[in-house]
C-alpha atoms as a PDB file:
ATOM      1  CA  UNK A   1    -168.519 -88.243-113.984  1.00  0.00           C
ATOM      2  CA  UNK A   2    -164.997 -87.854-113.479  1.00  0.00           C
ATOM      3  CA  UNK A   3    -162.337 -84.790-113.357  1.00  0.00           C
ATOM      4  CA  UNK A   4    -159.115 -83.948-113.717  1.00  0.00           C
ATOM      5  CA  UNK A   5    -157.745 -80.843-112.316  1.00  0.00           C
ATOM      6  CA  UNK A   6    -154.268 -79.498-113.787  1.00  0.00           C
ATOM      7  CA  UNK A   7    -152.266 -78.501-111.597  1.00  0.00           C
ATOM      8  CA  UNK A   8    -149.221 -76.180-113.427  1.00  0.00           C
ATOM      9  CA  UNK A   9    -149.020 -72.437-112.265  1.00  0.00           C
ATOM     10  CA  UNK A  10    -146.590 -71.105-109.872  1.00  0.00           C
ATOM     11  CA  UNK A  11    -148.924 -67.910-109.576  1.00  0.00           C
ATOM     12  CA  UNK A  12    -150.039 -68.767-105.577  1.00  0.00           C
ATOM     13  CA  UNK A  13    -153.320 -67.574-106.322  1.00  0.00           C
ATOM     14  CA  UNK A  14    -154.167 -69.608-109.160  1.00  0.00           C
ATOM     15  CA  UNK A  15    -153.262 -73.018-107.222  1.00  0.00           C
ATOM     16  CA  UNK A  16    -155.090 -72.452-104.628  1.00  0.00           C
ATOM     17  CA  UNK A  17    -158.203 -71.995-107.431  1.00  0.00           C
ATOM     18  CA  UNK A  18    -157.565 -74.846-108.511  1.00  0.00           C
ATOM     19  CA  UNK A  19    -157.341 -76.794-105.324  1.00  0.00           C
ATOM     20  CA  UNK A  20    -160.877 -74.873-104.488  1.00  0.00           C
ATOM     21  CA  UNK A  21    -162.128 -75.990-107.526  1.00  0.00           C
ATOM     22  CA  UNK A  22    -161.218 -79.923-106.364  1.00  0.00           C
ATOM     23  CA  UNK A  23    -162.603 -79.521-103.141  1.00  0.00           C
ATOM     24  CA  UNK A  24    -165.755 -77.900-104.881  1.00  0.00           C
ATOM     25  CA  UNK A  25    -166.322 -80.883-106.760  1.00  0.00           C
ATOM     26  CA  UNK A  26    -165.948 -82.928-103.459  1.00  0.00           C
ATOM     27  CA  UNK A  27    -168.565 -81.456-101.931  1.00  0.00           C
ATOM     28  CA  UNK A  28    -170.850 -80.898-104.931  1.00  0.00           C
ATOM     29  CA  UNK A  29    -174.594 -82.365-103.786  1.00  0.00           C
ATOM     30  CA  UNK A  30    -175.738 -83.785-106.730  1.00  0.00           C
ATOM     31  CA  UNK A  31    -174.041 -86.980-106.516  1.00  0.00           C
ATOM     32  CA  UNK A  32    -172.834 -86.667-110.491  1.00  0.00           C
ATOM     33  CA  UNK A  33    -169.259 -86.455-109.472  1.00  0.00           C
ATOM     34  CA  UNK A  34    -167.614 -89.783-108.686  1.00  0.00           C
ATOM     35  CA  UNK A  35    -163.747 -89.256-109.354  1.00  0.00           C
ATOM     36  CA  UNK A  36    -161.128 -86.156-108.808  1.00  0.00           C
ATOM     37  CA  UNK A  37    -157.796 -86.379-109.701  1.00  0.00           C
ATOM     38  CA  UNK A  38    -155.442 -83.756-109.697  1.00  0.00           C
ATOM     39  CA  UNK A  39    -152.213 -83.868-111.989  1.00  0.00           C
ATOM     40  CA  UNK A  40    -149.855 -81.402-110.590  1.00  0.00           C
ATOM     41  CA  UNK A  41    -146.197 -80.604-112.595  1.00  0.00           C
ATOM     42  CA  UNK A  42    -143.754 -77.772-112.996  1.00  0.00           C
ATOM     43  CA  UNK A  43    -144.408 -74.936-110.188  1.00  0.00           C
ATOM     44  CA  UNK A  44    -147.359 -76.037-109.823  1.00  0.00           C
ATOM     45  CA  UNK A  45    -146.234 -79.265-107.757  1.00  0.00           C
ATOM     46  CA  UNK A  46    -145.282 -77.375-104.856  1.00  0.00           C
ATOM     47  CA  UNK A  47    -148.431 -77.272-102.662  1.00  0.00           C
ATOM     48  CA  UNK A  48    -148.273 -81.530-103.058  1.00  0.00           C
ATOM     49  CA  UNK A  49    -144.841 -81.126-101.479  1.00  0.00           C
ATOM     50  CA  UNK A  50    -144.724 -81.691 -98.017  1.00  0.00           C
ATOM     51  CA  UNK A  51    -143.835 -78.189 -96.654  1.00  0.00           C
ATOM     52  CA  UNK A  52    -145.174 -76.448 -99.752  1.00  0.00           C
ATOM     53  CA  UNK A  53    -147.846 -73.314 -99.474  1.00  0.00           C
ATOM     54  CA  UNK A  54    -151.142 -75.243 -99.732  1.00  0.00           C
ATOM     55  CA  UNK A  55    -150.050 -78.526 -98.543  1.00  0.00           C
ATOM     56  CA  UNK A  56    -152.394 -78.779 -96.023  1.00  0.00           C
ATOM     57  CA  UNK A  57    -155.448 -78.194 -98.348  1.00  0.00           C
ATOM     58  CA  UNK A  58    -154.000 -81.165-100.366  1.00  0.00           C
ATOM     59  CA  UNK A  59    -153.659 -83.063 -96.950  1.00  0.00           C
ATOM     60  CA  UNK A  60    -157.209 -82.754 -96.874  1.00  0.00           C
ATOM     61  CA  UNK A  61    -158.474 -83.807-100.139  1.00  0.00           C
ATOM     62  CA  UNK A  62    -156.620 -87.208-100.272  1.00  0.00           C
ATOM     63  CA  UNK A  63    -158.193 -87.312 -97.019  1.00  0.00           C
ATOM     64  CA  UNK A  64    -161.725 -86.909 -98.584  1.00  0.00           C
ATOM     65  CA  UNK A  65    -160.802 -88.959-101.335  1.00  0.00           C
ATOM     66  CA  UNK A  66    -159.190 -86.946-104.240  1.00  0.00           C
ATOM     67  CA  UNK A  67    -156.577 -88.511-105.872  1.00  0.00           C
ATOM     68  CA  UNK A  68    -153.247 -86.598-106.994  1.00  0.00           C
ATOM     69  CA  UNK A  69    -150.849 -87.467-108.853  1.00  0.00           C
ATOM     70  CA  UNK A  70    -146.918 -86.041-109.706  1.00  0.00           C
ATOM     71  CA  UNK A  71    -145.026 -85.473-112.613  1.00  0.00           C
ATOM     72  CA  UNK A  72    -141.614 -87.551-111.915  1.00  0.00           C
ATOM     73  CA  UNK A  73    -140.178 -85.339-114.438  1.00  0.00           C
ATOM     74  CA  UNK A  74    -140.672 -82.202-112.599  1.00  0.00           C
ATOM     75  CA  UNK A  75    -139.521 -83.588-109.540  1.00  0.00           C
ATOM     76  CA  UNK A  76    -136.085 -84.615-111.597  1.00  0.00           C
ATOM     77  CA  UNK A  77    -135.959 -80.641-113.033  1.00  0.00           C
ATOM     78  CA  UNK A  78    -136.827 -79.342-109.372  1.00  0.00           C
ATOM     79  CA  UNK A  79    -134.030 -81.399-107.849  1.00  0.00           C
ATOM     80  CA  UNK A  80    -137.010 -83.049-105.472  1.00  0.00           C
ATOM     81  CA  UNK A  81    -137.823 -86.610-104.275  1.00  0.00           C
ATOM     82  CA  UNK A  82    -140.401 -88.744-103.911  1.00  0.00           C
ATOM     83  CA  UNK A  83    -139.696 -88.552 -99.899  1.00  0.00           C
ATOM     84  CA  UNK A  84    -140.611 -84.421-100.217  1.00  0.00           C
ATOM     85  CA  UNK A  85    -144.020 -85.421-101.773  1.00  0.00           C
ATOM     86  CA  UNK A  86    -147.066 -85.607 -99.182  1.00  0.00           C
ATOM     87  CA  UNK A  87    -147.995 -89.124 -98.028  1.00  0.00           C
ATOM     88  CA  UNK A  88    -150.544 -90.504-100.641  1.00  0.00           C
ATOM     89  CA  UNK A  89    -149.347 -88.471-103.332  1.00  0.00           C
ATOM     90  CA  UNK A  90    -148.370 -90.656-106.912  1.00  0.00           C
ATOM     91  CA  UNK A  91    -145.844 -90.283-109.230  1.00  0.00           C
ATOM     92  CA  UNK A  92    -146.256 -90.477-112.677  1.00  0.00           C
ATOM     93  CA  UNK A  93    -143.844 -90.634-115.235  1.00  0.00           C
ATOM     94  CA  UNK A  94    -145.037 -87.908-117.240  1.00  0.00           C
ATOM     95  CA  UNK A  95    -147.923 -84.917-115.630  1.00  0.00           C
ATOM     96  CA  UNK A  96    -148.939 -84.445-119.361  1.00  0.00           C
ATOM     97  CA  UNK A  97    -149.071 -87.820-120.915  1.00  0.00           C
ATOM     98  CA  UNK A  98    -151.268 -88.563-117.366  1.00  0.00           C
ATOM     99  CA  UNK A  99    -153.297 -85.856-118.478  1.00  0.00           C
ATOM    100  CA  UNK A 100    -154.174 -87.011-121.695  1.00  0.00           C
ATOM    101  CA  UNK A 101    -154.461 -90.721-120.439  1.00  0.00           C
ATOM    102  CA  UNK A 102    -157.452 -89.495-118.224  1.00  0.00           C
ATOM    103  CA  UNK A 103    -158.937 -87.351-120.356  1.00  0.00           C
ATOM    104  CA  UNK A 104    -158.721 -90.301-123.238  1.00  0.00           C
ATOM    105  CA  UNK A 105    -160.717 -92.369-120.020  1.00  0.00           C
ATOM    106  CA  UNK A 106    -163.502 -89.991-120.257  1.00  0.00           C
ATOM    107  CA  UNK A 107    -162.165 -87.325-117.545  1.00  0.00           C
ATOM    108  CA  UNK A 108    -163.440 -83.743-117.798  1.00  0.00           C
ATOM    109  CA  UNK A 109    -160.003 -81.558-117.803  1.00  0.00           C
ATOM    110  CA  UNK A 110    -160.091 -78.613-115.346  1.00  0.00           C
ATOM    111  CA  UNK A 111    -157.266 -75.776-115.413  1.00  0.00           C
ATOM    112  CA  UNK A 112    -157.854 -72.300-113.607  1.00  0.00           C
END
């Protein structure tokens, strides 16, 4: 199986669900979970920014294998650049067209 987990909120609380929700599919036991992506956009992409609160979670899911990916567009709004995302981190042109391109690949959508 694989998942997508949206990341959009700027509520602090409500990222870090949903990065505990990623790293709770990480560690699930029962082998059925093969891919996690994250899609993170609007005030939701700060904890995938270097210095952002939560970054180091992040840190450690690409680490374990979690993929996450950037809405370019948000950067553009939030005056950010590729250079202030974490180190692994994609862009993507669009965080909800990348949505709806994994979910049309059979990804289960995840949003706190």
């Amino acid at each position: 199986m694989q998942t997508v987990v949206h990341l959009v909120s700027g509520d602090e609380e409500e990222r870090e669900v949903a990065l505990n929700i990623a790293q709770n599919l990480v560690d699930d036991e029962s082998g059925d979970i093969d891919t996690v992506a994250v899609v993170a956009q609007s005030e939701g992409i700060e904890p995938v920014t270097i210095d952002g609160v939560g970054s180091d979670h992040v840190q450690s899911l690409i680490n374990e294998g979690v993929s996450f990916r950037a809405c370019s567009n948000t950067l553009d709004l939030m005056d950010l650049a590729e250079s202030d995302l974490i180190e692994g981190v994609e862009t993507v042109p669009e965080g909800a067209v990348e949505l709806t391109r994994l979910q049309n690949e059979g990804y289960a959508y995840l949003r706190p």
